[in-house]
Protein backbone atom coordinates (compact mmCIF):
# COMPACT_ATOMS: atom_id res chain seq x y z
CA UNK A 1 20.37 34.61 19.50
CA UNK A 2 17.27 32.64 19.95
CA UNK A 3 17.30 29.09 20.41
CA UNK A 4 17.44 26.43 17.95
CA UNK A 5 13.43 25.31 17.96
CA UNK A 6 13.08 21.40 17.68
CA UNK A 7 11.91 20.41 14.65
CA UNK A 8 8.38 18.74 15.30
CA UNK A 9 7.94 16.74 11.85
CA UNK A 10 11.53 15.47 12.72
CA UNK A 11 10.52 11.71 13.57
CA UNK A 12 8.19 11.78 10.16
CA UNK A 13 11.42 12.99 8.40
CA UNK A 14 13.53 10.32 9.54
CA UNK A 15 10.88 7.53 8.69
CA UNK A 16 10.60 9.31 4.81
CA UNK A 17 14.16 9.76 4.34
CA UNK A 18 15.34 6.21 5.63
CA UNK A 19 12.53 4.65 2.99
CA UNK A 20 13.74 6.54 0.66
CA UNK A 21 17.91 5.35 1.36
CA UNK A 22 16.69 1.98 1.19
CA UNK A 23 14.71 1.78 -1.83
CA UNK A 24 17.14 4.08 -3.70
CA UNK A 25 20.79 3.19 -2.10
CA UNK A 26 20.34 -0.16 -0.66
CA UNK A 27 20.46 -1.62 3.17
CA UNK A 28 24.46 -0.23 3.19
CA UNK A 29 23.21 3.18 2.91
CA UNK A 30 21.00 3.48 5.82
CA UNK A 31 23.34 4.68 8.33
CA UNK A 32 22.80 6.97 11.31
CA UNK A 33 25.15 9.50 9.85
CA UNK A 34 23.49 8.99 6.10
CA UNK A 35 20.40 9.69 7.66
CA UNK A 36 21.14 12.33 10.01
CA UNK A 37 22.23 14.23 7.20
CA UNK A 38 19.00 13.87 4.63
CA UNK A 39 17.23 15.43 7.21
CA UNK A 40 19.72 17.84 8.68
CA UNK A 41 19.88 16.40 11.90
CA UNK A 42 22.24 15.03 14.35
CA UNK A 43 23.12 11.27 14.69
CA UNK A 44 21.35 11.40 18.50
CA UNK A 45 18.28 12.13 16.59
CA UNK A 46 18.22 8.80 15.46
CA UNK A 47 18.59 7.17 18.82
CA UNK A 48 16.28 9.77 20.07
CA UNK A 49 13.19 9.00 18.21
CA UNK A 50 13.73 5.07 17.55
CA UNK A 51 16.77 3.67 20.25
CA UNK A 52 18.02 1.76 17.02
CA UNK A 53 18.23 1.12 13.31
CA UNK A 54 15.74 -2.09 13.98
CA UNK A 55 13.31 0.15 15.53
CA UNK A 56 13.74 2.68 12.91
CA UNK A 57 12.89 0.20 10.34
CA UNK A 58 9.60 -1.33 12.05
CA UNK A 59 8.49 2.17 12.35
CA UNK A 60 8.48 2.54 8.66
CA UNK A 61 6.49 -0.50 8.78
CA UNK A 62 4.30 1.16 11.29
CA UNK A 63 3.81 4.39 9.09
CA UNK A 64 3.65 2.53 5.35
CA UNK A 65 0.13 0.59 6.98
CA UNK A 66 -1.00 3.62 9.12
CA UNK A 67 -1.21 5.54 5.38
CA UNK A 68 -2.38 2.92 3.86
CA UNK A 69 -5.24 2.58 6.16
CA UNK A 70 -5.85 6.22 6.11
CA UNK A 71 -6.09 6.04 2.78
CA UNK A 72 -8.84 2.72 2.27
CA UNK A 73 -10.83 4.02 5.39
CA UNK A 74 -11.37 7.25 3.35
CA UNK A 75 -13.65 5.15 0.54
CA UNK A 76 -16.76 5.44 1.30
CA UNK A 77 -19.71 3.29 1.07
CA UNK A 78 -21.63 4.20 -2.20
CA UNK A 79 -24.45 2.04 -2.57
CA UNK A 80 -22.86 -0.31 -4.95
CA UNK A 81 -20.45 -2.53 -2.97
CA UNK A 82 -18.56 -4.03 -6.05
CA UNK A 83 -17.86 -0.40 -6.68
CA UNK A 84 -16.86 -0.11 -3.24
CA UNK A 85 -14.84 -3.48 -3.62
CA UNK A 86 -13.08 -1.65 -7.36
CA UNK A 87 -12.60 1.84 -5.08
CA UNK A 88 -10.32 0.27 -2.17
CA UNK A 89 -8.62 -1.68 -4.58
CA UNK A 90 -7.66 1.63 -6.76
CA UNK A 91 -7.28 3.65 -2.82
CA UNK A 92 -4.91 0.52 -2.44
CA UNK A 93 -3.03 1.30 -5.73
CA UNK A 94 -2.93 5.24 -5.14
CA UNK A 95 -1.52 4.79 -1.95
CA UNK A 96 1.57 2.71 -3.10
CA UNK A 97 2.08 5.10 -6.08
CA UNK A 98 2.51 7.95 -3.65
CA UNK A 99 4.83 6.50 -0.95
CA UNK A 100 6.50 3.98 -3.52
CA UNK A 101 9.48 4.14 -0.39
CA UNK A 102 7.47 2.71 2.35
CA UNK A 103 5.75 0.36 0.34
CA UNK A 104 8.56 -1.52 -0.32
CA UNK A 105 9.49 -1.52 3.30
CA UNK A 106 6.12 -2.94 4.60
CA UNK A 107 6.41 -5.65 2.81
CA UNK A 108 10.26 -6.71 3.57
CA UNK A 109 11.25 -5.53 0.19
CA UNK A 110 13.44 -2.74 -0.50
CA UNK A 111 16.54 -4.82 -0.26
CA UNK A 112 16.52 -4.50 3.37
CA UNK A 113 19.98 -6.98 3.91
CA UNK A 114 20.54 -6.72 7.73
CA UNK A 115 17.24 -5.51 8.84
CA UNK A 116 14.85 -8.22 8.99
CA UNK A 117 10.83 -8.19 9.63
CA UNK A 118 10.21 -10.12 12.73
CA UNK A 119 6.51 -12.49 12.05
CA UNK A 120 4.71 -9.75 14.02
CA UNK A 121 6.17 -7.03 11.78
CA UNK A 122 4.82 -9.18 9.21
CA UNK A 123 1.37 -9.53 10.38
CA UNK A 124 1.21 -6.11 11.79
CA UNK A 125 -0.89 -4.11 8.95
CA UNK A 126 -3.08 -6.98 8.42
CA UNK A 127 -5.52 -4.40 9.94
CA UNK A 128 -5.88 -2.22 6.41
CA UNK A 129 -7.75 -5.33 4.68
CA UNK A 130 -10.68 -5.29 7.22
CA UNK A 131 -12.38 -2.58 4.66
CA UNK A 132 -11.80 -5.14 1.93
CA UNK A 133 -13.33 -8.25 3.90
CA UNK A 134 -16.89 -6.00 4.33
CA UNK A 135 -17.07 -4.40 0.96
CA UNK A 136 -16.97 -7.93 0.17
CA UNK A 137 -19.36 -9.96 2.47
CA UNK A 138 -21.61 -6.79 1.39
CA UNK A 139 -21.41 -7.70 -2.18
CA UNK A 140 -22.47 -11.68 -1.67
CA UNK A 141 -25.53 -10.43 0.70
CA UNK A 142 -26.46 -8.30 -2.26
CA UNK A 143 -26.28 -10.97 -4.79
CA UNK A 144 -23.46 -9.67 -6.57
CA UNK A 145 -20.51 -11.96 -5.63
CA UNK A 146 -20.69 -16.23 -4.99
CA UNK A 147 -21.33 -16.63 -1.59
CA UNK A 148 -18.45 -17.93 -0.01
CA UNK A 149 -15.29 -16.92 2.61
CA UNK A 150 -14.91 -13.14 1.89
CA UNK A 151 -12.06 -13.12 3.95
CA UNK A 152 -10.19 -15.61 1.40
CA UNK A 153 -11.81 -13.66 -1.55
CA UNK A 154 -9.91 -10.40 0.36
CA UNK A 155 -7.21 -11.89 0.51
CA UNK A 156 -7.18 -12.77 -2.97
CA UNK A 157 -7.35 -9.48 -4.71
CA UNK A 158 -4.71 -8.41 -1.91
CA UNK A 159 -2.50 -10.97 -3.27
CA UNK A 160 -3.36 -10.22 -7.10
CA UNK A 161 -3.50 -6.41 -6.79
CA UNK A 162 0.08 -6.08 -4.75
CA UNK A 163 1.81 -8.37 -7.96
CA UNK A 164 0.24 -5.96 -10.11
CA UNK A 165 1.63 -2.75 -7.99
CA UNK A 166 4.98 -4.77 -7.56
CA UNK A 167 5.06 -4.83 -10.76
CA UNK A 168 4.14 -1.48 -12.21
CA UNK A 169 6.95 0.32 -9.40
CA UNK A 170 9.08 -1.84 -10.72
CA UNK A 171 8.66 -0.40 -14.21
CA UNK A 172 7.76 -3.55 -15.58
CA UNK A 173 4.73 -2.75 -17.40
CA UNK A 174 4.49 -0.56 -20.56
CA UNK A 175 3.19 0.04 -23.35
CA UNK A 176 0.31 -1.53 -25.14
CA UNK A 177 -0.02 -3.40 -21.90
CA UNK A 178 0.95 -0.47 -19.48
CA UNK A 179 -0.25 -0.29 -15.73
CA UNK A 180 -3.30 1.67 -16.57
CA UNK A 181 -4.82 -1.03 -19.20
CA UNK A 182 -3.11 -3.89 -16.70
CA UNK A 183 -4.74 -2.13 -14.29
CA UNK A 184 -7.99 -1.80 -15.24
CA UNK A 185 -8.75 -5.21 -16.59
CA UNK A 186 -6.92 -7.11 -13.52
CA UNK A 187 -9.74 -5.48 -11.15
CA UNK A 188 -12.40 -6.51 -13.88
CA UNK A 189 -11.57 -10.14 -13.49
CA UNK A 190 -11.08 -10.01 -10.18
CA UNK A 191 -14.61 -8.76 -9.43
CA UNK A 192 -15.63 -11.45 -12.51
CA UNK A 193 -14.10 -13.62 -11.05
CA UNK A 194 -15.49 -13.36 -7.31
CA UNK A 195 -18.87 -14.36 -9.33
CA UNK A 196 -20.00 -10.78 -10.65
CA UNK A 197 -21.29 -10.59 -14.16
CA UNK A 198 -18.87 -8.81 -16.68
CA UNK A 199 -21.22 -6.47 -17.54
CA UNK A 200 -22.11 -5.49 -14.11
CA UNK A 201 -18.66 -5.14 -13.20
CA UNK A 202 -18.18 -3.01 -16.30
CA UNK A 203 -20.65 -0.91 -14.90
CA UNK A 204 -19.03 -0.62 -10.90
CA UNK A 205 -15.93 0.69 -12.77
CA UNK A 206 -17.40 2.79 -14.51
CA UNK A 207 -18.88 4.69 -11.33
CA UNK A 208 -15.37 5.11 -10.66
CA UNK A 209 -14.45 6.68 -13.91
CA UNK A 210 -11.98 3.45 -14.56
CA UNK A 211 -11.28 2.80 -18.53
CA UNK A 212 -11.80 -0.90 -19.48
CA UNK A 213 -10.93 -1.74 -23.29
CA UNK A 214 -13.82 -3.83 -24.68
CA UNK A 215 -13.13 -7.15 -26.42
């Protein structure tokens, strides 16, 4: 018989499946041997690939921002920064729709009891809003936005846009006033709001093939 090969997406695995225990099951579910058998491993696995259940948890941390930045640095500039401004903030939204698990862990939610962020956890993906801060500084030198702090303004839509995610994984919004519609007009005022004109911001969705009700 040939050997057992290693499995090489085995420390990926681990991060997934423990995301998943926690947003699904709780903190009481992530155990080594809960976890060892999602992914059809043994318990030394665990210890292996993280030394500890602490570890295990800042890697998800790790892994939710390193997607998440993947994801934003793949917008690319198109001429039009609000648009660029309305794209990260739908890359943002994408992203958390398709690893709903981690995003819950990179922001200390996902009931995580026991296993606490540390202030450097906390400040750790602060990286992914870098893309944010320039779309936006290029948007005041064009005119388009007040000038003004664009890290603050960044930090502003960060703060609006991750209720409004929070809120649609949460199945909290439906219909009339589903996430799509919520969506949609929460960027609008945002970009309104950072001093664009309604119309022109109309317009920068609109690149992006967003729907925005009138009235």
């Amino acid at each position: 018989m040939s050997p057992r090969q290693a499995n090489p997406r085995l420390r990926d695995d681990l991060v997934e499946a423990a995301a998943r225990l926690l947003a699904e099951e709780g903190p009481q579910a992530l155990t080594t041997r809960r976890l060892a058998s999602a992914v059809g491993s043994s318990t030394t696995a665990v210890y292996t690939h993280f030394g500890g259940m602490d570890d295990l948890v800042r890697a998800m941390v790790h892994e939710g921002f390193a997607l998440l930045d993947r994801r934003m640095s793949a917008v690319s500039p198109s001429g039009d920064p609000v648009t660029d401004v309305a794209a990260l903030g739908l890359a943002y939204h994408g992203n958390a729709l398709e690893h709903r698990h981690l995003y819950g862990v990179m922001f200390g939610g996902a009931g995580l009891g026991g296993f606490s962020l540390t202030d450097e956890d906390r400040q750790y993906g602060r990286y992914t809003l870098e893309p944010v801060v320039r779309a936006v500084t290029a948007a005041m030198a064009a005119g388009r936005f007040r000038e003004g702090d664009a890290r603050l303004v960044a930090h502003q839509m960060w703060i609006a846009l991750h209720g409004a995610v929070t809120l649609e994984l949460g199945g909290f919004l439906v219909p009339p006033y589903d996430a799509g519609r919520c969506f949609a007009a929460q960027v609008h005022g945002l970009l309104v709001g950072a001093g664009d004109t309604p119309s022109e911001a109309r317009r920068s969705l609109e690149r992006l093939g967003v729907p925005l009700e009138t009235g």
